[in-house]
Structure formats: C-alpha cells, structure tokens
Protein backbone atom coordinates (compact mmCIF):
# COMPACT_ATOMS: atom_id res chain seq x y z
CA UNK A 1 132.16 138.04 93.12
CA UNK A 2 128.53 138.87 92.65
CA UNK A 3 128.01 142.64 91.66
CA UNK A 4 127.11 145.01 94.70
CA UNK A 5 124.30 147.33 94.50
CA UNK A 6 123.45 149.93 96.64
CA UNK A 7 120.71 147.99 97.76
CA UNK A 8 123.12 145.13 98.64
CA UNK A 9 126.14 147.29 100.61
CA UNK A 10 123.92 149.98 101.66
CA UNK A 11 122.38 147.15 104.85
CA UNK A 12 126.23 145.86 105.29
CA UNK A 13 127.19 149.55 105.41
CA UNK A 14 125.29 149.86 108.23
CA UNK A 15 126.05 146.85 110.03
CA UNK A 16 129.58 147.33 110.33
CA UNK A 17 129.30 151.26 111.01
CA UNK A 18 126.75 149.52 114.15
CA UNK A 19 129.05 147.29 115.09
CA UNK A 20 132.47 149.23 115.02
CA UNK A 21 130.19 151.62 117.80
CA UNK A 22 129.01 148.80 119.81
CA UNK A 23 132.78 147.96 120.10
CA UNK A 24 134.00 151.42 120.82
CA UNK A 25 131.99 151.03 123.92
CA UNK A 26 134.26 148.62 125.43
CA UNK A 27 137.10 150.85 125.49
CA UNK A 28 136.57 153.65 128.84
CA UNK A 29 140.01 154.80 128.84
CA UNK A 30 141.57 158.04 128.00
CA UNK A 31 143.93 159.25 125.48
CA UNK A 32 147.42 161.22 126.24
CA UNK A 33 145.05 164.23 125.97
CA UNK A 34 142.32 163.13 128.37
CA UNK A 35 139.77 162.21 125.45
CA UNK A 36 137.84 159.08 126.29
CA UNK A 37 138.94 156.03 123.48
CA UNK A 38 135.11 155.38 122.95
CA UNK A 39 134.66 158.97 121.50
CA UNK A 40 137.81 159.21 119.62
CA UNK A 41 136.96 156.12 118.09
CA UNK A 42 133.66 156.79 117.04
CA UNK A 43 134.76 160.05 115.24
CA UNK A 44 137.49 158.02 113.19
CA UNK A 45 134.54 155.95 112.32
CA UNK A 46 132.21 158.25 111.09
CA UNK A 47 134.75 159.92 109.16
CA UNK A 48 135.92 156.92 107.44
CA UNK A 49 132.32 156.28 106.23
CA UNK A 50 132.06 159.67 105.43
CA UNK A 51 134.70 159.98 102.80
CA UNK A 52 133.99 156.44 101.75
CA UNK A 53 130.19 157.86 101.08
CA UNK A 54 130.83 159.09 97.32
CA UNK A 55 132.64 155.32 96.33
CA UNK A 56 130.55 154.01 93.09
CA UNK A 57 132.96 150.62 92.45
CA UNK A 58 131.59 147.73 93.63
CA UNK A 59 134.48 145.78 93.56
CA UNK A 60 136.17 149.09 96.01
CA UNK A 61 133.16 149.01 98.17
CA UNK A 62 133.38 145.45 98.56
CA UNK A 63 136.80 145.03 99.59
CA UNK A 64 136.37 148.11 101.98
CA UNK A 65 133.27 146.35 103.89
CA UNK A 66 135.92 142.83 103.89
CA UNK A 67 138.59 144.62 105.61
CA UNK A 68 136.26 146.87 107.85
CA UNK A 69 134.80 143.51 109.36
CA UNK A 70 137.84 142.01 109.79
CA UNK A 71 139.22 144.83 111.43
CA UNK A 72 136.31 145.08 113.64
CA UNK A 73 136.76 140.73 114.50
CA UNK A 74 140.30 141.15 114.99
CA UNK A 75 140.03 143.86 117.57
CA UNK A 76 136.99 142.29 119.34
CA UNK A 77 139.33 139.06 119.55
CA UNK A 78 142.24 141.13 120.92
CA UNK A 79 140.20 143.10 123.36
CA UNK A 80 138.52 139.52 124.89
CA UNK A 81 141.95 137.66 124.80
CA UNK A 82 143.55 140.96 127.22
CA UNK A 83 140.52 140.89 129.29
CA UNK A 84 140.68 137.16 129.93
CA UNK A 85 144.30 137.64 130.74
CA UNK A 86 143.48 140.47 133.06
CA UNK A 87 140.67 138.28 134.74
CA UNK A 88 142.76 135.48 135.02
CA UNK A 89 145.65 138.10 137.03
CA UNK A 90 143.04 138.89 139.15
CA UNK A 91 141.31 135.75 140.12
CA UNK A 92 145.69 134.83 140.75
CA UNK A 93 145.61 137.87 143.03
CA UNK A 94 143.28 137.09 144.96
CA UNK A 95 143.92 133.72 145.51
CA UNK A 96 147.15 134.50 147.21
CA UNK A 97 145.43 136.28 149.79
C-alpha cells in the first residue's frame, strides 16, 4: 500500500464525508423520537470524522476511508434494492385495480 499523506486522504476525506450526506438525504423518515433519519445521520457523521480528525497512521486512516466507502456502497445498494421492491408493490397494486 502506497503511503498516505495528508495531501492524499485529506481530498478522499472529503469525498466520502460528501457522499455519506448526499445519502442521508434519501432517508425522510423519523426516528422513535420524531427526529428525521437525514439529521440523525448526518450528526453520526460529522462526529465520526470528528474524532477520527487527530489520526496520524496512514495505514489507520487508510483502512478507515476503505470501510467508510464500503459502508456508504452497501447502504446505497440496500436502500435502491427496497425501493425497487417497493416500486415494484406498487406498480402490482395498481395493476389489480
């Protein structure tokens, strides 16, 4: 693994922290206490990079930005496989009309 500067993770940093909001927008729903996901989700967020900001290792940072991303794919996936399923229930319902 090539060594990771700051000038290297600082850009993929970013990136994922960008992304892991664009997909918080997707979820509209509320928690058990009324809290919208979106907003919950984007606090968890910004504290994870938070306490992550101080991390010198390259080889920590690294492997933090890996499983961040993959977190991130593996929920977009999720979300679009449910929605497809929900569209699908819908276009069923209405076609027994």
């Amino acid at each position: 693994m090539a060594f990771l500067t700051n000038a290297a993770t600082r850009p993929s940093a970013l990136s994922l922290y960008r992304t892991i909001l664009r997909t918080s927008k997707a979820f509209h729903h509320c928690d058990e206490t009324g809290r919208p996901w979106n907003k919950r989700l984007r606090a968890a967020a910004r504290q994870e990079f938070e306490e992550c900001r101080g991390e010198t290792d390259p080889l920590v940072i690294g492997r933090m930005l890996v499983v961040g991303e993959d977190c991130v794919n593996q929920i977009q996936r999720k979300f679009n496989e449910v929605d497809k399923e929900v569209e699908a229930r819908i276009l069923r319902d209405v076609n027994r009309r």
